[in-house]
Protein backbone atom coordinates (compact mmCIF):
# COMPACT_ATOMS: atom_id res chain seq x y z
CA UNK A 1 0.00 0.00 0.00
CA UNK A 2 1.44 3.40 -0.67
CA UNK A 3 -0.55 5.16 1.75
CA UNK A 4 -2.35 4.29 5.23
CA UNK A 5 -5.35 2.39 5.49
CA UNK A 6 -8.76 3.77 5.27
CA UNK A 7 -11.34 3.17 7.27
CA UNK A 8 -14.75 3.61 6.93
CA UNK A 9 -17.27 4.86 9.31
CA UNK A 10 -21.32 3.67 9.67
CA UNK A 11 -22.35 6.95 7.79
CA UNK A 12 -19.09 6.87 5.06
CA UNK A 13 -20.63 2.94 4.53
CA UNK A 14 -24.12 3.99 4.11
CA UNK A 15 -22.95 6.52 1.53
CA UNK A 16 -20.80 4.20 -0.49
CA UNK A 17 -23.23 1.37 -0.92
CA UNK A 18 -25.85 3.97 -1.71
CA UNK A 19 -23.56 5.65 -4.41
CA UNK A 20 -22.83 2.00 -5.49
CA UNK A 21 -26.28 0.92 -5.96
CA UNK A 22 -27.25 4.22 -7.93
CA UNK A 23 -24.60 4.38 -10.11
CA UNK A 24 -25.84 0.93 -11.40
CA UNK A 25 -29.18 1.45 -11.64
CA UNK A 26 -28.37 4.76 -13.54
CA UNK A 27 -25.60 3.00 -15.78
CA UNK A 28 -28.56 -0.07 -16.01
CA UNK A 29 -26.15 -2.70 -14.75
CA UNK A 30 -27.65 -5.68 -13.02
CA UNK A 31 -26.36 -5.24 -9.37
CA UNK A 32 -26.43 -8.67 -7.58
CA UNK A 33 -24.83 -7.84 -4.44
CA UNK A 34 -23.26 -5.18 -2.58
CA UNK A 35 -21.24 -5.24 1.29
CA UNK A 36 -19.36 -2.31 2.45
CA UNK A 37 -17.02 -2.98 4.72
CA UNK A 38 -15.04 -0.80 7.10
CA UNK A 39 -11.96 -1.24 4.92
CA UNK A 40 -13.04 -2.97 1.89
CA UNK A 41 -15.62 -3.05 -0.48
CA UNK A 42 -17.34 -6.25 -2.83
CA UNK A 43 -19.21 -5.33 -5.42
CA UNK A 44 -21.15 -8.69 -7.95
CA UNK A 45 -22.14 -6.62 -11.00
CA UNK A 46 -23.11 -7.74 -14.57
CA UNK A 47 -22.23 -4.59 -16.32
CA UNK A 48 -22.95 -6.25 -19.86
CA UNK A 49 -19.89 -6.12 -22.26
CA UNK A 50 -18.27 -3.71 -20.27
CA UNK A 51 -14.66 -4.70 -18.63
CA UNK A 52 -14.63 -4.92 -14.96
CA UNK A 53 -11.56 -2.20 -14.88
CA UNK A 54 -13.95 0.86 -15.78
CA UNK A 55 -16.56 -0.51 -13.57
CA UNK A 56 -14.41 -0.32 -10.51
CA UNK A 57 -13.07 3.06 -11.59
CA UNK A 58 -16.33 4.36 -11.60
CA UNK A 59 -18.01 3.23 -8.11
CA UNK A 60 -14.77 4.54 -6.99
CA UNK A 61 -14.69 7.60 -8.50
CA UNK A 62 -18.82 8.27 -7.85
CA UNK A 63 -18.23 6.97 -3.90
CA UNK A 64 -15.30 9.49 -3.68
CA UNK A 65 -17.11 12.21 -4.65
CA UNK A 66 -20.38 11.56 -2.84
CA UNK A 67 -18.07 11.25 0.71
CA UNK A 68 -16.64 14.75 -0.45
CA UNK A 69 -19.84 15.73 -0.82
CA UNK A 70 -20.79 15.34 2.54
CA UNK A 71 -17.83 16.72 3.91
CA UNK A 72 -16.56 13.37 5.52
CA UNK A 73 -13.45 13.29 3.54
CA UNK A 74 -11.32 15.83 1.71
CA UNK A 75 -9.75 16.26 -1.68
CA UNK A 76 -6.71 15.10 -0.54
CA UNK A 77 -7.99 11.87 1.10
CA UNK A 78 -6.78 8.73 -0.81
CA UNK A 79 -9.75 6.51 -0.13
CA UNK A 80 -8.86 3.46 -2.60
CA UNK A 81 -6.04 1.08 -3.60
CA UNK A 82 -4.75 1.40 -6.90
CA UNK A 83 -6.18 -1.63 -8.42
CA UNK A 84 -8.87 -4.06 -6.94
CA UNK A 85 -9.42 -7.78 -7.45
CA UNK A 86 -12.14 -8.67 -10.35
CA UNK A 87 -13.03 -12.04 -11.00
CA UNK A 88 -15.04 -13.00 -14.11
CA UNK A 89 -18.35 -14.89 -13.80
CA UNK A 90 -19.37 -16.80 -16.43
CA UNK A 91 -22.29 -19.28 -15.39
CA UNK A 92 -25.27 -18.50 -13.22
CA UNK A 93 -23.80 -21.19 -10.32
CA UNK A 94 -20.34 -18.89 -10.25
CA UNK A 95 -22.60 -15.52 -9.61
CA UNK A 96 -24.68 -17.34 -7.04
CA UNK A 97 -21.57 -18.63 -5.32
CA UNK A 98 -20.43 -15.03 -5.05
CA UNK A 99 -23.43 -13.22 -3.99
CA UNK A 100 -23.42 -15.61 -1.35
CA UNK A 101 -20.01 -15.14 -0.29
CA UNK A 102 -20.51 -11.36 -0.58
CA UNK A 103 -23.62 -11.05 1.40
CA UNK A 104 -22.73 -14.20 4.04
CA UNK A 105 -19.37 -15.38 4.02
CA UNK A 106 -17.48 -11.97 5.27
């Protein structure tokens, strides 16, 4: 990591999964399953043809801006990692598996 980690607070949480879950609903992605963490975030999406690269960017970038928003973070907070782990889904067992991990296994 190059910088400390962040954690996230019960209000910061509640403003990241709501960012999360608007962002695909505007964007029309089918959002399976969200969990905000205190210091990570897992996200199962089917964002169509779209790589999962630009999909991460952009929660990140729309979560970011909602904290700043509300004043809980500043523009010189470093919120997020550089990269983030994506995993490809292909079959409807894989994307069950996941949700499940994401909303029971953490």
């Amino acid at each position: 990591m190059k910088h400390e980690p962040v954690l996230l607070g019960e209000q910061e949480r509640r403003i990241v999964d709501s960012t999360i879950r608007a962002h695909a609903k505007v964007r029309l992605w089918t959002l399976d399953a969200v969990n905000v963490r205190t210091n990570h975030v897992h996200v199962v999406v089917d964002p169509g043809e779209i790589k999962p690269e630009p999909v991460v960017a952009q929660f990140k970038a729309w979560a970011t801006r909602r904290l700043r928003e509300a004043g809980l973070r500043t523009a010189s907070d470093r919120l997020w990692a550089d990269h983030a782990s994506t995993r490809y889904l292909f079959d409807p067992c894989s994307v069950r598996a996941a949700v499940d991990y994401v909303l029971h296994r953490q």
